[in-house]
N, C-alpha and C. Protein backbone atom coordinates (compact mmCIF):
# COMPACT_ATOMS: atom_id res chain seq x y z
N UNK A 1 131.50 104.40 45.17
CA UNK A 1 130.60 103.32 44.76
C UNK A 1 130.95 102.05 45.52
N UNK A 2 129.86 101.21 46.29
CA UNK A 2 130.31 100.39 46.45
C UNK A 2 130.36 99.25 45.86
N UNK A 3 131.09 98.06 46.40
CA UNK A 3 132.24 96.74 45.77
C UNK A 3 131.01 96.11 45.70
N UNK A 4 130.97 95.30 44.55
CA UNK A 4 129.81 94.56 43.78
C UNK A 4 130.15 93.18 44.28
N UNK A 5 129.17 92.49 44.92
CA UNK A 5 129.25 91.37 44.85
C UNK A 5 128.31 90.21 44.61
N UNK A 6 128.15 89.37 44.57
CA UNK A 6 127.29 88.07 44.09
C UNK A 6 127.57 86.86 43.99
N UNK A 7 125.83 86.35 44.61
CA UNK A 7 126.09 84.83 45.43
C UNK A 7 124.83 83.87 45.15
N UNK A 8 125.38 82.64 45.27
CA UNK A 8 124.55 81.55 44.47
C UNK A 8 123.92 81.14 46.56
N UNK A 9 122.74 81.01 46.65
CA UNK A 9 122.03 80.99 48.08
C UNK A 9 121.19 79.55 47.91
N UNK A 10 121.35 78.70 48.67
CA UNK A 10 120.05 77.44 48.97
C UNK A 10 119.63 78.03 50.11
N UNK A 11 118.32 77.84 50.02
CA UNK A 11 117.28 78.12 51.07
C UNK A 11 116.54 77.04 51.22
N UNK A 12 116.58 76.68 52.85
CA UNK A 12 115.83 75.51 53.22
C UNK A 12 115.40 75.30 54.04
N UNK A 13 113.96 74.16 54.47
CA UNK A 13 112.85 74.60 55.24
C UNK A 13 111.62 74.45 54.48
N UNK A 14 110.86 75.33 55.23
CA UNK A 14 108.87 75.24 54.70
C UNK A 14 109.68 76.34 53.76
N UNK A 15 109.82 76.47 52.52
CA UNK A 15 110.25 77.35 51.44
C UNK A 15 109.22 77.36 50.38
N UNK A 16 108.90 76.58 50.08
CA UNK A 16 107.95 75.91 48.95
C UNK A 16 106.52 76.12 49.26
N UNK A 17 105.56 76.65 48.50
CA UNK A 17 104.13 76.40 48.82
C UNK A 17 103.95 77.70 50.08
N UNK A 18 104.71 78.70 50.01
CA UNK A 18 104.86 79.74 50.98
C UNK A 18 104.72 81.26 50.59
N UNK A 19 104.89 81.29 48.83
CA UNK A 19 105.01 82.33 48.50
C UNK A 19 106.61 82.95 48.37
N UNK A 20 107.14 81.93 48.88
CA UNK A 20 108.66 82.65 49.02
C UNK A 20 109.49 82.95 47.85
N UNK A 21 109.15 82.77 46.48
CA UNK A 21 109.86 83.20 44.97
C UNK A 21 109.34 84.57 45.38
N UNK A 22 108.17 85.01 45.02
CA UNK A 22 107.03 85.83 44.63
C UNK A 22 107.97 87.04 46.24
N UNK A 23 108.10 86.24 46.83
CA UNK A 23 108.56 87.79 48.20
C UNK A 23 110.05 87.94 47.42
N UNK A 24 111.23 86.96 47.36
CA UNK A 24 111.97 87.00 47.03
C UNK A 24 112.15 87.65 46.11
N UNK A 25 111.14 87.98 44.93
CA UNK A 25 111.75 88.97 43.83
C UNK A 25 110.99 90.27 44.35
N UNK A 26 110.64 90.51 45.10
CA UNK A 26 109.86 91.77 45.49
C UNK A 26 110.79 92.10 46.13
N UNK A 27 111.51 91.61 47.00
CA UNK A 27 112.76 91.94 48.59
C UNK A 27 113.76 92.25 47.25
N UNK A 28 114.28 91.64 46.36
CA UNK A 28 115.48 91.86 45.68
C UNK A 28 115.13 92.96 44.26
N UNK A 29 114.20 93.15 44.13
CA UNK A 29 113.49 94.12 43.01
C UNK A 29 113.46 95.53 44.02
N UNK A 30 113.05 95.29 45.37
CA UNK A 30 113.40 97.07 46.01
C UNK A 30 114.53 97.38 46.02
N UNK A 31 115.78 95.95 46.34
CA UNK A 31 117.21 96.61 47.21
C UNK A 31 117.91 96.99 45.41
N UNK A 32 116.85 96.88 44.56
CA UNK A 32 118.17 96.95 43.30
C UNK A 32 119.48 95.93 42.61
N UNK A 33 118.83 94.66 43.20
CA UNK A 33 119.87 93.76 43.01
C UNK A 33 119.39 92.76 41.33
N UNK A 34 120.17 92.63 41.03
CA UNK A 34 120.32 91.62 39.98
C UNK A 34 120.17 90.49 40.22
N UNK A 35 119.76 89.19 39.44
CA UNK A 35 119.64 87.84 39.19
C UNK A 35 117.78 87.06 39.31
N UNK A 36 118.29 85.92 39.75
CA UNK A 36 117.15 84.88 40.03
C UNK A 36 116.73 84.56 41.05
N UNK A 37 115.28 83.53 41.23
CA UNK A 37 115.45 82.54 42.05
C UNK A 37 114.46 81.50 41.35
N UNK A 38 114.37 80.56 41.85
CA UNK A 38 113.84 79.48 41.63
C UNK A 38 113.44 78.13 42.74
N UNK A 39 113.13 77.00 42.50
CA UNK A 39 112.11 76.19 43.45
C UNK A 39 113.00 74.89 42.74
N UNK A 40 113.95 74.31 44.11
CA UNK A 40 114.54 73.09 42.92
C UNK A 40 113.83 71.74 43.84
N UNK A 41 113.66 70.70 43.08
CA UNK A 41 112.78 69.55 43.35
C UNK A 41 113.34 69.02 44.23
N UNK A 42 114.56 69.30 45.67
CA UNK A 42 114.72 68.57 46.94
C UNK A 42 113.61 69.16 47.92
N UNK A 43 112.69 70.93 47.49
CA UNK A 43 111.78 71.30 48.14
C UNK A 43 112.90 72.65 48.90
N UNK A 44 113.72 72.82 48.42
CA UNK A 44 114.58 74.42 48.64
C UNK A 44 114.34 74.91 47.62
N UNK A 45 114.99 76.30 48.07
CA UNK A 45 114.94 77.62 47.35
C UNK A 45 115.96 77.77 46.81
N UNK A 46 116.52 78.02 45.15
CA UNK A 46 118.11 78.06 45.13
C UNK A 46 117.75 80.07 44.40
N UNK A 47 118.82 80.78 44.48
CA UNK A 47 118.42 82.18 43.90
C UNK A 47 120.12 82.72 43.88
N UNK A 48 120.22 83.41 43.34
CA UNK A 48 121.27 83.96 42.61
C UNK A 48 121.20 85.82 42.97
N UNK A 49 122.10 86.45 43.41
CA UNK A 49 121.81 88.04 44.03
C UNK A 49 122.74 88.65 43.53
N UNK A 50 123.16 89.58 42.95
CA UNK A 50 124.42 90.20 42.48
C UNK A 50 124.16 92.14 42.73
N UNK A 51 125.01 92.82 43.08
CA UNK A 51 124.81 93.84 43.23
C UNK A 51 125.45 94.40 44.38
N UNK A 52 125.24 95.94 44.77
CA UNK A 52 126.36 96.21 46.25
C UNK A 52 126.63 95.85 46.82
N UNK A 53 127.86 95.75 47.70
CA UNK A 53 127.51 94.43 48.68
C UNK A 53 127.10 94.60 49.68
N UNK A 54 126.62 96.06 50.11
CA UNK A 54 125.86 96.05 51.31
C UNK A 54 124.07 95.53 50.95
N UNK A 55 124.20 95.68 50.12
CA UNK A 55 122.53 95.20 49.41
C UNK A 55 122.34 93.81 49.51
N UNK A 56 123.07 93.38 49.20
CA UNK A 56 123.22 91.51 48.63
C UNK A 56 123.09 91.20 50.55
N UNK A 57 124.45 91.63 51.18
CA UNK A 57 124.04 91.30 52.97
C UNK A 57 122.90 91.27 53.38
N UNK A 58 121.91 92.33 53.02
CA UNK A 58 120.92 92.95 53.46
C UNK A 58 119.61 92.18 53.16
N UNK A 59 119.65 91.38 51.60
CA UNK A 59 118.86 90.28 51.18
C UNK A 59 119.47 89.11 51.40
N UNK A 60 120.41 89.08 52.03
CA UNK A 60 120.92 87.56 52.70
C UNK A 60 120.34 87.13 53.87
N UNK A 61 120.39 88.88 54.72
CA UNK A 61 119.85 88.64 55.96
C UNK A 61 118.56 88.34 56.32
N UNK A 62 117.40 89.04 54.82
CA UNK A 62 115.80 89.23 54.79
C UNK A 62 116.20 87.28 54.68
N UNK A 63 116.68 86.91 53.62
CA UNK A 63 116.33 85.32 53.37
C UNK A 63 115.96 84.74 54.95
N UNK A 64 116.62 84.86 55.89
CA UNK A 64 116.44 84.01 56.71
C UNK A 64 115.13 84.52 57.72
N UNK A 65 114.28 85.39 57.28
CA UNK A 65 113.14 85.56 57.12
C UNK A 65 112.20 85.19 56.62
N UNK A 66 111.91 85.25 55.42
CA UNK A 66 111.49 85.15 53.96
C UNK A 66 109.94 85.51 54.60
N UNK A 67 108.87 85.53 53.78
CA UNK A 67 107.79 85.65 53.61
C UNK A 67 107.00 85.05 55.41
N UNK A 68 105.82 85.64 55.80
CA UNK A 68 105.05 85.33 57.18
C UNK A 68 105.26 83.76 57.21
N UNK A 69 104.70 82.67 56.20
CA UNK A 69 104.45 81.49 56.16
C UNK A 69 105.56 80.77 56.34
N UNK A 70 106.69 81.57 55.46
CA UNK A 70 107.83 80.49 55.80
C UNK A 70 108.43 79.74 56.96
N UNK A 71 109.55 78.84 57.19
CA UNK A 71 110.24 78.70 58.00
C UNK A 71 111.37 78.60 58.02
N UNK A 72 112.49 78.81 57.78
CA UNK A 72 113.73 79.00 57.01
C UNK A 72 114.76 78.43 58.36
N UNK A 73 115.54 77.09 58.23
CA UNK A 73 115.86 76.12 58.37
C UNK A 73 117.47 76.78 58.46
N UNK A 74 118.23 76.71 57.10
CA UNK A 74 119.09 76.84 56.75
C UNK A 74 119.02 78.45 55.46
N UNK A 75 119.99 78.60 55.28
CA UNK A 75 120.65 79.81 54.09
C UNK A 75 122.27 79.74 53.42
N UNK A 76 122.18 78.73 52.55
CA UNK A 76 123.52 78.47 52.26
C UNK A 76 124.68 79.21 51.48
N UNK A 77 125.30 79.93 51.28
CA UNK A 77 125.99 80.88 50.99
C UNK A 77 127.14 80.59 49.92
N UNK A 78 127.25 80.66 48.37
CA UNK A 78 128.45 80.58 48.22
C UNK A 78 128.66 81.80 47.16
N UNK A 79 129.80 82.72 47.07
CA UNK A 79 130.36 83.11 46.51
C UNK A 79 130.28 82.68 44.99
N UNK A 80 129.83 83.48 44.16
CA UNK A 80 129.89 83.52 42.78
C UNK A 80 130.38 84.44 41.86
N UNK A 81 130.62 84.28 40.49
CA UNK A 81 131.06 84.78 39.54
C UNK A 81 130.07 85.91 39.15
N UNK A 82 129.96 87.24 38.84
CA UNK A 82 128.98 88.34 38.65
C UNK A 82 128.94 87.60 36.98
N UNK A 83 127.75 87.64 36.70
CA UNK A 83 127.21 87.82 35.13
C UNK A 83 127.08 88.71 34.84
N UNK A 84 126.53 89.66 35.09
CA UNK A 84 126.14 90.65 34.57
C UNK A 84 124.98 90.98 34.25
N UNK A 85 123.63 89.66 34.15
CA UNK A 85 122.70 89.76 34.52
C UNK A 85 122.21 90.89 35.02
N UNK A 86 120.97 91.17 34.50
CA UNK A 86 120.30 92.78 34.57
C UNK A 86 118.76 92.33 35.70
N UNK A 87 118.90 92.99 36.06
CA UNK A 87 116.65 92.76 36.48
C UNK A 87 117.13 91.61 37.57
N UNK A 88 115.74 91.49 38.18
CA UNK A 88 115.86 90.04 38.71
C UNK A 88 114.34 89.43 38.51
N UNK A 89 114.43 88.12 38.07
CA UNK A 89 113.19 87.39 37.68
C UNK A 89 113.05 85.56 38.75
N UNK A 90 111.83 85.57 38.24
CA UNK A 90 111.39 84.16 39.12
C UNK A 90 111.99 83.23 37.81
N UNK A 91 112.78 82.27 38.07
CA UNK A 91 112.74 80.95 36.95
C UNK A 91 111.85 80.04 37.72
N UNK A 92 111.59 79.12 35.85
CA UNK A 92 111.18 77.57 36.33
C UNK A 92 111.94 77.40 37.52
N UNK A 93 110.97 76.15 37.84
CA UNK A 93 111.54 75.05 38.90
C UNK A 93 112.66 74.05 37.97
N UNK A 94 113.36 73.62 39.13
CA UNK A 94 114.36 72.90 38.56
C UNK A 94 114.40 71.62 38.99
């Protein structure tokens, strides 16, 4: 089995007004990963990924893709605590 890991991500750029939650839980709802994302009011993407860690790489790497419209700037990376958090869902904006 592989080593579980999970990470708190800012995404930044044309993020907003792009569709990019709505791909983001579709990209992280196929690879099987756990958590969030959300739309915080500087106009980034903040999202939360937990799960294999070749999976979590793999939606680290789609981020700096994201959806046709986007433009993805930056992908900020930090290391987090696993919750345990089940599913992954869109939150409010923050």
């Amino acid at each position: 089995m592989d080593e579980r890991r999970a990470v708190t991500v800012r995404i930044t750029g044309k993020v907003q007004g792009v569709w990019y939650r709505g791909w983001t839980v579709e990209q992280a709802r196929r690879r099987g990963l756990d958590g969030w994302v959300r739309n915080l009011s500087d106009g980034s993407v903040e999202a939360v990924f937990a799960g294999p860690a070749p999976d979590v790489d793999a939606m680290l790497d789609a981020c700096w893709q994201g959806p046709p419209s986007a433009m993805v700037i930056n992908v900020k990376v930090l290391e987090t605590e696993d919750t345990g958090v089940t599913g992954f869902d869109q939150r409010p904006s923050a």
